[in-house]
Protein backbone atom coordinates (compact mmCIF):
# COMPACT_ATOMS: atom_id res chain seq x y z
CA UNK A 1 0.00 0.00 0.00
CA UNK A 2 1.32 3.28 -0.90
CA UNK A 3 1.26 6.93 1.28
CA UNK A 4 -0.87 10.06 0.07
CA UNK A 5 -0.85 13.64 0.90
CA UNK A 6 -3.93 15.07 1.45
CA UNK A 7 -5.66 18.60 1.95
CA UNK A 8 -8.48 19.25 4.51
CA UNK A 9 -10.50 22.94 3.25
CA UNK A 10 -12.65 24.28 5.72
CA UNK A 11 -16.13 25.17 4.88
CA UNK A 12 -17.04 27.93 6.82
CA UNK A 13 -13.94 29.65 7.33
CA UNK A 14 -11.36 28.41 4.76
CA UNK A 15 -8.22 27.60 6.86
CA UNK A 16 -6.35 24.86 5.19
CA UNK A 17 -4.39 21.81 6.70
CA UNK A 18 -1.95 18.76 4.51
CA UNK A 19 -1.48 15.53 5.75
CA UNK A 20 0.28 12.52 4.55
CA UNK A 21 -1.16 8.68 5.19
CA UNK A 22 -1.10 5.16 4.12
CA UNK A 23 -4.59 5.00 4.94
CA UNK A 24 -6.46 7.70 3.54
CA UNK A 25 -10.10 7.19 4.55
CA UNK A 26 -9.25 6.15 7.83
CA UNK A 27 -7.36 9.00 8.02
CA UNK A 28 -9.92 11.14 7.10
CA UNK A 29 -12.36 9.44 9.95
CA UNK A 30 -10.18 10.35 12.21
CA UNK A 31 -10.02 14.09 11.33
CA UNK A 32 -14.30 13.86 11.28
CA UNK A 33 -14.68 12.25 14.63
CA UNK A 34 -11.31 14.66 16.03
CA UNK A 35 -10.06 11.15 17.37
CA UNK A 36 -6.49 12.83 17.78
CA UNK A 37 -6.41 15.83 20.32
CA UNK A 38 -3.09 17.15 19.40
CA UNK A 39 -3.51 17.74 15.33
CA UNK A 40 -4.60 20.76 14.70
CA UNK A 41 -6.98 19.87 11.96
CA UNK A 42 -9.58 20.65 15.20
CA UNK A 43 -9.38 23.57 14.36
CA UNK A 44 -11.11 23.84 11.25
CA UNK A 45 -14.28 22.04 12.04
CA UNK A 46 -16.55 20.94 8.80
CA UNK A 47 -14.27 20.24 6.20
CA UNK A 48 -14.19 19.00 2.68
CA UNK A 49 -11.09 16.89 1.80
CA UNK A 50 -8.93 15.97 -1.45
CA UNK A 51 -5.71 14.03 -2.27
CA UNK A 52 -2.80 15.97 -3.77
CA UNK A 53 -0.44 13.28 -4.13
CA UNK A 54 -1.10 9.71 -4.80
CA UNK A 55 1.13 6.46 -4.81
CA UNK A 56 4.44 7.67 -3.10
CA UNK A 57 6.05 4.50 -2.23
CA UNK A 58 8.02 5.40 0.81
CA UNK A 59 6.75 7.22 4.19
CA UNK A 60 10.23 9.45 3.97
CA UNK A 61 9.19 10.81 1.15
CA UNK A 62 5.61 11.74 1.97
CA UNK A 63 6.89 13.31 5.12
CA UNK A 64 9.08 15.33 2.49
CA UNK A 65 6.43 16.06 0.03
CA UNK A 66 4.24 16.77 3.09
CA UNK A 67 6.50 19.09 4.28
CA UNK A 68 6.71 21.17 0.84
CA UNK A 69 2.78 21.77 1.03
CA UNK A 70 3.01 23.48 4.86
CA UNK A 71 6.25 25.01 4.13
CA UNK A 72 4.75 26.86 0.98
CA UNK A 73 1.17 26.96 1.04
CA UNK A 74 -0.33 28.90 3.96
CA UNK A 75 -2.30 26.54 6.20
CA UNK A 76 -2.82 26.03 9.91
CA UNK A 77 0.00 22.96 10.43
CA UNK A 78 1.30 23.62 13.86
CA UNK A 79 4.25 20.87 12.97
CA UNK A 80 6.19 19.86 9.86
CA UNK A 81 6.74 16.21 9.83
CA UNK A 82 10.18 16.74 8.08
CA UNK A 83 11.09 19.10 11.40
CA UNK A 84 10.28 22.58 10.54
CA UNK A 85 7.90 24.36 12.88
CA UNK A 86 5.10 26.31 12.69
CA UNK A 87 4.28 28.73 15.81
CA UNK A 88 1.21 30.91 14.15
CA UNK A 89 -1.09 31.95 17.14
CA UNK A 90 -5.07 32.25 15.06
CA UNK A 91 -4.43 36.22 15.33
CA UNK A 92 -1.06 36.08 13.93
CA UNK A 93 -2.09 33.27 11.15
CA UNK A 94 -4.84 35.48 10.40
CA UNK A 95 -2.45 38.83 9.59
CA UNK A 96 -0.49 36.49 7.79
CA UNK A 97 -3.03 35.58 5.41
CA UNK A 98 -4.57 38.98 4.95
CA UNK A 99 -2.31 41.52 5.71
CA UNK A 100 1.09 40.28 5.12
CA UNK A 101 1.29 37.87 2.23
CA UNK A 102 -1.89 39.15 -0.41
CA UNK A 103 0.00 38.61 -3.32
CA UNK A 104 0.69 34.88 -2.02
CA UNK A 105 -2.69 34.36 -1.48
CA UNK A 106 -3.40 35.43 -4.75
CA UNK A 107 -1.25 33.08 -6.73
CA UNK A 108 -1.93 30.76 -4.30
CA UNK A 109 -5.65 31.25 -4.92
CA UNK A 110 -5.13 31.32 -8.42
CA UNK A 111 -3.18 27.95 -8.79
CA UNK A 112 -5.86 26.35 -6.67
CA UNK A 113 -8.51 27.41 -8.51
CA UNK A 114 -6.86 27.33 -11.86
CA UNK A 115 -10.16 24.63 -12.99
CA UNK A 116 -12.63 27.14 -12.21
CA UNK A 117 -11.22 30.16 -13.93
């Protein structure tokens, strides 16, 4: 069985989180039911969920690939799993995202919603 990386959208307020699994819809279970208290998925509440990545063969390298979505994508990822950390209080993560970085957001926007333009 091979590893994913996923992304969990929020639907009423947007935030964003990436994950990497072997077992995606168990995974995703988890995240609905909030069976793990420290990830801070929690924090986004109703979400609707998608897989970036499919069929990496090795869990180093989703960790990697994992880490390249929190790293450059603006999310709410308290943790990198390849060791970089992310210390955003929600006021801080929330200048970030619309004070700070609107061009980012833009392009970032853009590439996401590249389909729908």
């Amino acid at each position: 069985m091979s590893y994913c990386i996923y992304k969990l959208t929020g639907i009423s307020n947007g935030l964003v989180y990436y994950g990497s699994t072997k077992d995606y819809k168990t995974r995703i279970i988890s995240h609905e039911h909030k069976t793990n208290n420290v990830c801070s998925s929690k924090e986004i509440g109703e979400f609707t969920h998608e897989i970036l990545e499919n069929n990496i063969p090795y869990k180093h390298i989703a960790l990697i690939r994992e880490g390249y979505y929190i790293r450059n994508f603006i999310c709410i990822n308290q943790v990198n799993p390849d060791g970089w950390f992310r210390k955003f209080k929600k006021e801080e993560h929330r200048q970030l995202i619309f004070k700070k970085d609107k061009e980012k957001m833009r392009k970032y926007w853009r590439i996401q919603n590249k389909k729908n333009i």
